[in-house]
N, C-alpha and C. Protein backbone atom coordinates (compact mmCIF):
# COMPACT_ATOMS: atom_id res chain seq x y z
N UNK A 1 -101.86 95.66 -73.28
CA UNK A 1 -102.61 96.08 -74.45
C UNK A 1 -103.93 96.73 -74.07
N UNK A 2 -104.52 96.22 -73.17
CA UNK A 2 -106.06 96.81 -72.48
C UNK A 2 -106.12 98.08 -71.96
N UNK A 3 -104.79 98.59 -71.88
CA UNK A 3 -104.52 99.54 -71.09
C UNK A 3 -104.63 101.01 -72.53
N UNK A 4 -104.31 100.27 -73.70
CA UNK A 4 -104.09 101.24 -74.60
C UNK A 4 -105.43 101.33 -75.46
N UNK A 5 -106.17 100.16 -75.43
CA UNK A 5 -107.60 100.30 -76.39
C UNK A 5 -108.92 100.93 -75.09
N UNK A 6 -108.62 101.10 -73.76
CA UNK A 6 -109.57 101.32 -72.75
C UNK A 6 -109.77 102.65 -73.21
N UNK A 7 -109.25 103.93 -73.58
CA UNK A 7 -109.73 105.13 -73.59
C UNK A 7 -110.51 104.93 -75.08
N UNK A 8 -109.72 104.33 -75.74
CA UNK A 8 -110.62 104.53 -76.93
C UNK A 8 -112.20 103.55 -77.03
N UNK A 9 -112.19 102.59 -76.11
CA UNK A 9 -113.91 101.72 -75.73
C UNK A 9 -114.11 102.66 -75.32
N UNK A 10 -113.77 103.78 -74.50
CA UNK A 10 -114.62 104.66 -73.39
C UNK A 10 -115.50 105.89 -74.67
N UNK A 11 -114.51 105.84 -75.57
CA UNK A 11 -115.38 107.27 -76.39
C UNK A 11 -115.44 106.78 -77.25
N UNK A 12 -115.60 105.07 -77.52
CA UNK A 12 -116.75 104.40 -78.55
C UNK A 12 -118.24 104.73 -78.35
N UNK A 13 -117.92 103.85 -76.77
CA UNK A 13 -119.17 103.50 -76.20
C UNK A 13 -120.10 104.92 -75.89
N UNK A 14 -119.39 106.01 -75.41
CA UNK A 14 -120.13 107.26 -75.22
C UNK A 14 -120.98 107.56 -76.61
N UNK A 15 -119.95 107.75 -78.16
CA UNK A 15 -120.34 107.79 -78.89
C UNK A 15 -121.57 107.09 -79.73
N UNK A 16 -121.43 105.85 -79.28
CA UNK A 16 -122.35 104.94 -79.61
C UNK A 16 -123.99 105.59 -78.88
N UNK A 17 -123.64 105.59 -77.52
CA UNK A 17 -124.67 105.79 -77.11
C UNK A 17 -125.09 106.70 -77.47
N UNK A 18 -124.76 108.01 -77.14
CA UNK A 18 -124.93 109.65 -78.07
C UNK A 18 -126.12 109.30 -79.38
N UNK A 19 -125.13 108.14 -80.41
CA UNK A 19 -125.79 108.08 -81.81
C UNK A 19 -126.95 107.06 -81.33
N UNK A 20 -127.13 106.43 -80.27
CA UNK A 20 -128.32 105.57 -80.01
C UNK A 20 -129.75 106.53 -79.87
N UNK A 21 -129.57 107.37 -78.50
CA UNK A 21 -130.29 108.22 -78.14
C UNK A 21 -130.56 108.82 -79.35
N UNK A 22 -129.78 109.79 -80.45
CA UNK A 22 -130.30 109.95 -81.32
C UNK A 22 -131.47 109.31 -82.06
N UNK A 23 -131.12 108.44 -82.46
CA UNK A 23 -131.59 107.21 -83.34
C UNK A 23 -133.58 106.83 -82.63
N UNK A 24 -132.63 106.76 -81.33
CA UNK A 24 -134.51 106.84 -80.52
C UNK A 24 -135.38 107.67 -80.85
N UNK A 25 -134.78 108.94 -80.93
CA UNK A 25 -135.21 110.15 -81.10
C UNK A 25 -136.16 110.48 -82.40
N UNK A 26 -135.03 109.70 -83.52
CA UNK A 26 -135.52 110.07 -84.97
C UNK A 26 -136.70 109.20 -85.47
N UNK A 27 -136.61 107.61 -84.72
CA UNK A 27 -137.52 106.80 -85.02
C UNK A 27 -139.19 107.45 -83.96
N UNK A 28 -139.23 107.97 -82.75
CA UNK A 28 -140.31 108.57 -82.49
C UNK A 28 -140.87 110.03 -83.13
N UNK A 29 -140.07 110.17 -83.56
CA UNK A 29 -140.89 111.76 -84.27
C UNK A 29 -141.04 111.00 -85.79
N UNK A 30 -139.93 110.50 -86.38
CA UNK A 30 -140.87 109.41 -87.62
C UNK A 30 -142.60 108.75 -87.12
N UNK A 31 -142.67 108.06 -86.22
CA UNK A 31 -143.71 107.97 -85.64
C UNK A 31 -144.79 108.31 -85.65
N UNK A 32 -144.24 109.74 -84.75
CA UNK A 32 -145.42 110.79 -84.82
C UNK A 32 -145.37 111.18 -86.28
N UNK A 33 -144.80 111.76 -87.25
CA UNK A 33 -145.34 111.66 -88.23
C UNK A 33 -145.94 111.08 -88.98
N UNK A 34 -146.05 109.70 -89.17
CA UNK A 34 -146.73 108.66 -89.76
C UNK A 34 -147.89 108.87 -89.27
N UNK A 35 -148.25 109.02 -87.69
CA UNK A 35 -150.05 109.27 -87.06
C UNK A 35 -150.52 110.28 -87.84
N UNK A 36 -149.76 110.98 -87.90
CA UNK A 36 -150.13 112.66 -88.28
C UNK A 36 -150.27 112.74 -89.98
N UNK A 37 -150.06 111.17 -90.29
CA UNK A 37 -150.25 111.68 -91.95
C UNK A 37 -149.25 112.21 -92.61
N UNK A 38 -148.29 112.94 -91.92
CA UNK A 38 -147.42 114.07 -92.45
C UNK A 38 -146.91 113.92 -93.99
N UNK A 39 -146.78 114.76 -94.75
CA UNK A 39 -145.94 114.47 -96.34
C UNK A 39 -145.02 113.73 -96.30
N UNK A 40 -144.89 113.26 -97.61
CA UNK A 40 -143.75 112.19 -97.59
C UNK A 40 -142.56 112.67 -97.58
N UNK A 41 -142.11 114.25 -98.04
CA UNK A 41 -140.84 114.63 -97.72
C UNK A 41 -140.91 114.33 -96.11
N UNK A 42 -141.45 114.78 -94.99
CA UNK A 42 -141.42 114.73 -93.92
C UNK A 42 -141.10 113.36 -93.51
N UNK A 43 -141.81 112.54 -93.88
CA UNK A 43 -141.25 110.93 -93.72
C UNK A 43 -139.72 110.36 -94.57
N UNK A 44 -139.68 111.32 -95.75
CA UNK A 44 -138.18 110.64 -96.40
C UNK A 44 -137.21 111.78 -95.54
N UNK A 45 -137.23 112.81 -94.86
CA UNK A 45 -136.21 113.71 -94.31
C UNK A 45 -135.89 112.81 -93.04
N UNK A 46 -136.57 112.43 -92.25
CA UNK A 46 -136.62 111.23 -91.04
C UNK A 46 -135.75 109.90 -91.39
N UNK A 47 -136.41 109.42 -93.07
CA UNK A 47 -135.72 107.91 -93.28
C UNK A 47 -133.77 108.85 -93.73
N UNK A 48 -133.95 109.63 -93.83
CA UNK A 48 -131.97 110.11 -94.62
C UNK A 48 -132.02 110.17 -93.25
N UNK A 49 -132.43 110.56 -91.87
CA UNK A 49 -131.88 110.91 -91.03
C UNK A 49 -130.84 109.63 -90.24
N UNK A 50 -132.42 108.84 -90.31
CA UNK A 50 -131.84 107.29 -89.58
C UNK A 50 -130.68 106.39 -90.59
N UNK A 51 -130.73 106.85 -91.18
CA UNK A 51 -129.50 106.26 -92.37
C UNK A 51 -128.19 106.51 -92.64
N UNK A 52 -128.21 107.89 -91.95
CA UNK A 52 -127.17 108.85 -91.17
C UNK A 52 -126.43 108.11 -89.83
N UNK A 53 -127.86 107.96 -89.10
CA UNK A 53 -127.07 107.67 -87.93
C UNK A 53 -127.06 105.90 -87.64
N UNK A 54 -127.25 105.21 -88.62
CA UNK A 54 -126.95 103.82 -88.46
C UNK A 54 -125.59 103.90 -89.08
N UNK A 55 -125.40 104.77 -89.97
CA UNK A 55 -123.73 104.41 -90.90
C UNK A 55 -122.73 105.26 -90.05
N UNK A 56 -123.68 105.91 -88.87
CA UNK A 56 -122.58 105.73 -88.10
C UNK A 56 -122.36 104.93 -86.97
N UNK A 57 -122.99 104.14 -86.44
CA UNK A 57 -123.14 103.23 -85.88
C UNK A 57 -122.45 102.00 -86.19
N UNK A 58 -122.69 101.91 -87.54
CA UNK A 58 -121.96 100.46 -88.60
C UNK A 58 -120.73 101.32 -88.12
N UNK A 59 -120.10 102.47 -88.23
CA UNK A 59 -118.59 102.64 -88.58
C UNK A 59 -118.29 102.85 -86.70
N UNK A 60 -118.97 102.83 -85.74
CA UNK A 60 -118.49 102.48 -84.62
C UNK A 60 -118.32 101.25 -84.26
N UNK A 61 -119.37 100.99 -84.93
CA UNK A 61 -119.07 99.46 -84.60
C UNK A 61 -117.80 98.19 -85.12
N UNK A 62 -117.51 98.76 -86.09
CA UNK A 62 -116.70 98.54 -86.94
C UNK A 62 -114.91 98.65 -86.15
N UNK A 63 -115.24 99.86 -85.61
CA UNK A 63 -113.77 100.11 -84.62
C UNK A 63 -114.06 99.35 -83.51
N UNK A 64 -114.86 98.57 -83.14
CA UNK A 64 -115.40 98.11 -81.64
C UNK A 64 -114.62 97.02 -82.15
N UNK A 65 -115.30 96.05 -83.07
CA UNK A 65 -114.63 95.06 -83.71
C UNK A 65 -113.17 95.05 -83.89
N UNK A 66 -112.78 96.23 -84.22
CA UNK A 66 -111.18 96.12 -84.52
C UNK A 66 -110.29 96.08 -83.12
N UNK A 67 -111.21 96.56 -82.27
CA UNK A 67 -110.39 96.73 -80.69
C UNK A 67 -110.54 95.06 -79.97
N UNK A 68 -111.75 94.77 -80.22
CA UNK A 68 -112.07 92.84 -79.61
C UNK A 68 -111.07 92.13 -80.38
N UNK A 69 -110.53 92.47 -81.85
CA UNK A 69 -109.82 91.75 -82.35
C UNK A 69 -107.94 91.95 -82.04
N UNK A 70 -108.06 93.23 -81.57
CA UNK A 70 -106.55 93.27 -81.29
C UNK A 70 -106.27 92.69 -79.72
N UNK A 71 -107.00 92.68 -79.09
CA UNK A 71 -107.55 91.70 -77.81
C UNK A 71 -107.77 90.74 -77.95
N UNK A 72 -107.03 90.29 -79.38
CA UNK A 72 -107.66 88.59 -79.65
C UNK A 72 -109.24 87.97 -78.82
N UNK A 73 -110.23 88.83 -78.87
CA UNK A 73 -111.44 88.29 -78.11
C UNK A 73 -112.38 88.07 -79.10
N UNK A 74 -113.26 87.18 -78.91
CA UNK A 74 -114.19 86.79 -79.93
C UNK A 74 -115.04 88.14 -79.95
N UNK A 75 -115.55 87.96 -81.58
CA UNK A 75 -116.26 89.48 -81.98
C UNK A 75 -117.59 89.38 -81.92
N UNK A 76 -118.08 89.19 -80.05
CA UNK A 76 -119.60 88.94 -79.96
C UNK A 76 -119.79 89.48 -78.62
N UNK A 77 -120.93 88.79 -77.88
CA UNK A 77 -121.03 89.65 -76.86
C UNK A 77 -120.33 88.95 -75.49
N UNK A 78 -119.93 88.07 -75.47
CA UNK A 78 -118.54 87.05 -74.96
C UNK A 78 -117.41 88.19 -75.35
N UNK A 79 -117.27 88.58 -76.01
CA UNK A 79 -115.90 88.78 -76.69
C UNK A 79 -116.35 90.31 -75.44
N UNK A 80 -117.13 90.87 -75.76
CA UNK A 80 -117.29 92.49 -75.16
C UNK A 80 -117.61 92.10 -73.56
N UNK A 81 -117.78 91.07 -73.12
CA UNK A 81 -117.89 91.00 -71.48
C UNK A 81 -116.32 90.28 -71.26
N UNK A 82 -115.84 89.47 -72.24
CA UNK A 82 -114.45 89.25 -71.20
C UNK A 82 -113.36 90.61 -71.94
N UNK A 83 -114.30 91.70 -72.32
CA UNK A 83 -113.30 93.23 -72.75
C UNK A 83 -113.34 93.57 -71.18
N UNK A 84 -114.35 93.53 -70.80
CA UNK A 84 -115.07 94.37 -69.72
C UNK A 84 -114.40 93.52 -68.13
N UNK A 85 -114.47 92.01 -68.32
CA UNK A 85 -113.58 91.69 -67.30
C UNK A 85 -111.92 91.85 -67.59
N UNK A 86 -111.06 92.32 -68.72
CA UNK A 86 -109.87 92.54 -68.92
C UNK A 86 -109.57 93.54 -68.08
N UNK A 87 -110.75 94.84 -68.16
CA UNK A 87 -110.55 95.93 -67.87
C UNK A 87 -110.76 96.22 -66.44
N UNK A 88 -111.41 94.97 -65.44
CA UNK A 88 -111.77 95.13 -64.60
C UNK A 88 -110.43 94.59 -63.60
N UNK A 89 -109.89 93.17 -64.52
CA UNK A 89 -108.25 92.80 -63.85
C UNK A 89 -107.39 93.70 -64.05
N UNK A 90 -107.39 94.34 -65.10
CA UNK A 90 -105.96 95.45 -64.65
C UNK A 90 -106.46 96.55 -64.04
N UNK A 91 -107.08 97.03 -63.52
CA UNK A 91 -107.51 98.08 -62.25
C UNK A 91 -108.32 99.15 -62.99
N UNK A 92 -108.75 98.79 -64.17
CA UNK A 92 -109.48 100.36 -64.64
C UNK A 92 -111.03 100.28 -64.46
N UNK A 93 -111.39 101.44 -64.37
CA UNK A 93 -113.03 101.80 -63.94
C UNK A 93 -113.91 101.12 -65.35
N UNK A 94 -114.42 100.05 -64.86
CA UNK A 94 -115.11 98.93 -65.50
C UNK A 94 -116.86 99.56 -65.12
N UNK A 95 -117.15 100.24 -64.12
CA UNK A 95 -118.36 100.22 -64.44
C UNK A 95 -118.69 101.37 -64.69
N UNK A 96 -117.90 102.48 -65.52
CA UNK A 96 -118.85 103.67 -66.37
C UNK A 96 -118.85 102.68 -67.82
N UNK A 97 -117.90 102.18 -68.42
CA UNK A 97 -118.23 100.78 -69.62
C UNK A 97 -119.54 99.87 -69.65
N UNK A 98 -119.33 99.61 -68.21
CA UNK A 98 -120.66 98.46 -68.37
C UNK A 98 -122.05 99.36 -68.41
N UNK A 99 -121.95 100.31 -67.51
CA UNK A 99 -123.24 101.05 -67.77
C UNK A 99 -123.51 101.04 -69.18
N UNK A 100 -122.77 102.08 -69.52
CA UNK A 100 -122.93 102.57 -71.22
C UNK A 100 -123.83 101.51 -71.85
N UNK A 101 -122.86 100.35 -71.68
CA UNK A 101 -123.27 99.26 -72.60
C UNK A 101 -124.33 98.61 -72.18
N UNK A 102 -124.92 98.69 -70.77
CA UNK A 102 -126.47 98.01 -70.43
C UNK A 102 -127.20 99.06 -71.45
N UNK A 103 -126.94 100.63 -71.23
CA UNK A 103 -128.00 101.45 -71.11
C UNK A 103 -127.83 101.47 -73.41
N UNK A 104 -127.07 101.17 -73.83
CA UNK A 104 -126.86 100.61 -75.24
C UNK A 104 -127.52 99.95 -75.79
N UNK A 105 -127.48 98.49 -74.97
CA UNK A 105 -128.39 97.07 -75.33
C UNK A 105 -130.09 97.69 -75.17
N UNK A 106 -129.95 98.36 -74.16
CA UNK A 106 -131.78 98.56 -73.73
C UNK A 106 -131.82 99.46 -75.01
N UNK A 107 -131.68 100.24 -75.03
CA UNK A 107 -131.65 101.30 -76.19
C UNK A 107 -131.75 100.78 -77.82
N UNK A 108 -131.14 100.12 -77.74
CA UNK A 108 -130.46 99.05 -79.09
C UNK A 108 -132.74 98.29 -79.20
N UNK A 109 -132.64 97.75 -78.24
CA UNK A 109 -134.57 97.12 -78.36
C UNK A 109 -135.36 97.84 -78.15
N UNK A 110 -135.44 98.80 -77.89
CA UNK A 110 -136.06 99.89 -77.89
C UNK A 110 -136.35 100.08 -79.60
N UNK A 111 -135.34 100.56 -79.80
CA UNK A 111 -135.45 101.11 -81.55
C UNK A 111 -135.69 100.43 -82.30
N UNK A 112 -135.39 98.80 -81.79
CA UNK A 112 -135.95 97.72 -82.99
C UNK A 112 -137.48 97.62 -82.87
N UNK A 113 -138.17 98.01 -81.43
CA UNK A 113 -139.36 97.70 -81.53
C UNK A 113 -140.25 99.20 -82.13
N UNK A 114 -139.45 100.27 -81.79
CA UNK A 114 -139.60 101.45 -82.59
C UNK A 114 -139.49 101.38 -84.09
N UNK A 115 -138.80 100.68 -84.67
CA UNK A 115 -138.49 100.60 -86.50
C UNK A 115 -139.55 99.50 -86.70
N UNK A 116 -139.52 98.65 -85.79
CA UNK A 116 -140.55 97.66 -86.47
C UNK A 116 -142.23 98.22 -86.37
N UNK A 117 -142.34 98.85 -85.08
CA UNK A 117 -143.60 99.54 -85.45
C UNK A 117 -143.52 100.32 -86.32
N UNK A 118 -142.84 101.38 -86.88
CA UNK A 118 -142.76 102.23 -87.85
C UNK A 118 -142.96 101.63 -89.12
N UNK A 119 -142.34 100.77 -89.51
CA UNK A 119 -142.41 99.69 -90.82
C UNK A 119 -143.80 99.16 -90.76
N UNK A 120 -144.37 98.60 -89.81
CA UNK A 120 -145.62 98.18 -89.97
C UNK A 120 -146.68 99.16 -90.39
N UNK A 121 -146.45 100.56 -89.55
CA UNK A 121 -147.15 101.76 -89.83
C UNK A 121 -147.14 102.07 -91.68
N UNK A 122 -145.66 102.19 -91.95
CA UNK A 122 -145.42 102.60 -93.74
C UNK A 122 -146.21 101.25 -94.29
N UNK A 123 -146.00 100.40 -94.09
CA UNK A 123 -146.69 99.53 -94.83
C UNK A 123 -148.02 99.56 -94.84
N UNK A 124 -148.90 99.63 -94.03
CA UNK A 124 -150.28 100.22 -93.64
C UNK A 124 -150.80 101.27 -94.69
N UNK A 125 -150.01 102.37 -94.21
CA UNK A 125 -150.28 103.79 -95.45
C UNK A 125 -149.74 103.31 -96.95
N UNK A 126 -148.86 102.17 -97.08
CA UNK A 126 -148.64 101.96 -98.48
C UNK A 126 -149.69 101.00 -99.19
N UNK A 127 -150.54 100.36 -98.16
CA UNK A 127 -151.39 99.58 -98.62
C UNK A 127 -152.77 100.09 -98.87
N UNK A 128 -153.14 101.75 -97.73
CA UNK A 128 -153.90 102.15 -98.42
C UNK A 128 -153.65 103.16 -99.19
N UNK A 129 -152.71 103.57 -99.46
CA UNK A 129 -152.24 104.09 -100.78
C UNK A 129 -152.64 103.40 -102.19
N UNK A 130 -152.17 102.24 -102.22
CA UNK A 130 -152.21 101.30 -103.40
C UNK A 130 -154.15 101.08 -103.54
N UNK A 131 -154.53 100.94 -102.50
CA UNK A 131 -155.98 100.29 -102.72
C UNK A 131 -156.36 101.96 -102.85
N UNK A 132 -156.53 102.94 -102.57
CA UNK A 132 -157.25 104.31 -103.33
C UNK A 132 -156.87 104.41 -104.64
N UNK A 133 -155.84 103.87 -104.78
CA UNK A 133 -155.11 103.94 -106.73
C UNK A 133 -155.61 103.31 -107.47
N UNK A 134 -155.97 101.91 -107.04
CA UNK A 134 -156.44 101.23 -107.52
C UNK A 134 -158.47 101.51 -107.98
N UNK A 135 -158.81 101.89 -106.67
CA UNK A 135 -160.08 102.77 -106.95
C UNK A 135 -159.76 103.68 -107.82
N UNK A 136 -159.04 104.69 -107.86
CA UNK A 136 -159.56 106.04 -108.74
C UNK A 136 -158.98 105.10 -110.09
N UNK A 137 -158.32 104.43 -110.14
CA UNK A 137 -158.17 103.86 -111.64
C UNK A 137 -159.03 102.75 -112.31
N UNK A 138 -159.49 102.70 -111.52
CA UNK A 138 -161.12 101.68 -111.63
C UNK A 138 -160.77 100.21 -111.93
N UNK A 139 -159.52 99.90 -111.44
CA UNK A 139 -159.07 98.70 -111.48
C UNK A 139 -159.97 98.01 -110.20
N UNK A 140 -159.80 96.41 -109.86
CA UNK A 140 -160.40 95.76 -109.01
C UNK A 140 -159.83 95.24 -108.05
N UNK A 141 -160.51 94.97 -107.23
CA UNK A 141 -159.96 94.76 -106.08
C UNK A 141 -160.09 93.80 -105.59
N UNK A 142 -159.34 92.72 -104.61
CA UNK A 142 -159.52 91.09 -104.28
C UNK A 142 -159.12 91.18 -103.06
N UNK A 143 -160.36 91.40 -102.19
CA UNK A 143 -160.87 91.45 -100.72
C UNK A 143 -160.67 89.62 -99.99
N UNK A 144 -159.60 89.42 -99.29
CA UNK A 144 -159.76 88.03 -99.01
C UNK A 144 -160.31 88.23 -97.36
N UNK A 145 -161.19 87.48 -97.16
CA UNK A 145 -162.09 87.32 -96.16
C UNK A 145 -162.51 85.59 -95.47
N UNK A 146 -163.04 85.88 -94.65
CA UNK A 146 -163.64 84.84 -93.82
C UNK A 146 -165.18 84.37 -94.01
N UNK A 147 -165.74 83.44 -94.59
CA UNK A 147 -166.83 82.74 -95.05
C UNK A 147 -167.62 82.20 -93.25
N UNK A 148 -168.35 82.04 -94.23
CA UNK A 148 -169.44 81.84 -92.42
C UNK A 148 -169.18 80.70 -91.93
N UNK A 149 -168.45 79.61 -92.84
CA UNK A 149 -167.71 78.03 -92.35
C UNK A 149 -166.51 78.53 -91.50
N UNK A 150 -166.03 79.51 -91.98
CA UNK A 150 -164.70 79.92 -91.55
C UNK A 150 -163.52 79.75 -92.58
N UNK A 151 -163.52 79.31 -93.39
CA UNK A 151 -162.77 78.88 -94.62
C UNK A 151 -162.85 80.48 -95.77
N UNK A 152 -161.09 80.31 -96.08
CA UNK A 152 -161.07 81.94 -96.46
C UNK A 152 -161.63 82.01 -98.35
N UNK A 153 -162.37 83.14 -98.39
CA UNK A 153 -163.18 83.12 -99.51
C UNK A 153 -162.48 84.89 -100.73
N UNK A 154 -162.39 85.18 -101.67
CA UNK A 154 -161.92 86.18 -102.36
C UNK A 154 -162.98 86.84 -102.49
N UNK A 155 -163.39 87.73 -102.57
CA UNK A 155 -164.43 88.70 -103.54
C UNK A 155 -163.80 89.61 -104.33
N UNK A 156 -164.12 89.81 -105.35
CA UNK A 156 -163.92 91.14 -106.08
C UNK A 156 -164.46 92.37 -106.53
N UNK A 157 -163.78 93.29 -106.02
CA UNK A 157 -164.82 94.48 -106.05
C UNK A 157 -164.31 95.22 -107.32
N UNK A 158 -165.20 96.00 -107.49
CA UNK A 158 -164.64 96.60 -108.64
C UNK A 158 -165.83 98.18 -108.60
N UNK A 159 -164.52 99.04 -108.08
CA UNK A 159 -165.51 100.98 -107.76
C UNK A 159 -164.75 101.75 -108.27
N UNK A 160 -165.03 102.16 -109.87
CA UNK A 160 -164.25 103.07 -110.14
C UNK A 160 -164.72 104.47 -109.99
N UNK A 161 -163.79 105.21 -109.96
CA UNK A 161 -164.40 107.30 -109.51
C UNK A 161 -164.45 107.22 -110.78
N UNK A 162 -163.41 107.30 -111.93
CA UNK A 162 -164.00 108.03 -113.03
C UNK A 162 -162.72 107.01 -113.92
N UNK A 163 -163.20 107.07 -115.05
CA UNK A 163 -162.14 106.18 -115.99
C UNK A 163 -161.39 107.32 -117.17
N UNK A 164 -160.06 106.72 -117.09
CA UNK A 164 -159.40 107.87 -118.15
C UNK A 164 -159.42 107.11 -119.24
């Protein structure tokens, strides 16, 4: 059976990676746009991009799953190292697979620490988004801070530009 799902892991895993590298790609120029301020089309053309290439990712992954399962192997990362020793007992080239899949996993934390900085970044600009709105609408504001005991204290400010 290993013999018949091995070509098709081989141009999962290429594929996968292909859409990884992508994915790296889209979350650092998202990035750089967020430094740069850039418009929000520029930031929502970036978020359709990565949304693109995770649904394809979900749908590789999805066939990855279907190949561990016709291999009766558990659908984890046990399940994808005894793929990788199947492939290594019946005589086939086991380490262009394993590469892929180191250089996958690294790739794979890479982008989580790339999306999670990015998310922290949108949230940042959404927070001072909300607090300039809140100024030009002359609503108030509840500054939570540190008291000279050290014990956290509220203030409220209240700066409006102009009232409609």
């Amino acid at each position: 059976m290993i013999e018949n799902t091995y070509p098709l892991v081989v141009n999962l895993l290429t594929d996968i990676l292909k859409r990884m590298i992508g994915l790296e790609k889209t979350l650092q120029d998202e990035a750089k746009i967020l430094k740069a301020a850039s418009s929000p089309d520029s930031i929502s053309q970036k978020a359709g991009e990565k949304i693109r290439l995770v649904a394809d990712l979900e749908a590789f992954n999805k066939q990855l799953v279907d190949v561990l399962r016709l291999e009766n192997l558990p659908i984890d990362r046990v399940g994808i190292e005894q793929y990788f020793k199947n492939v290594g007992t019946a005589g086939l080239n086991m380490a262009a697979l394993e590469s892929d899949w180191q250089k996958i996993q690294e790739n794979a934390l890479l982008c989580k620490q790339l999306n999670d900085q990015n998310g922290a970044s949108i949230l940042l600009l959404s927070r001072h988004t909300e607090r300039a709105l809140q100024i030009i609408k002359g609503s108030s504001l509840v500054s939570n801070t540190y008291g000279p005991n050290g014990a956290s204290q509220s203030e409220l400010h209240s700066r409006s530009l102009f009232s409609v």
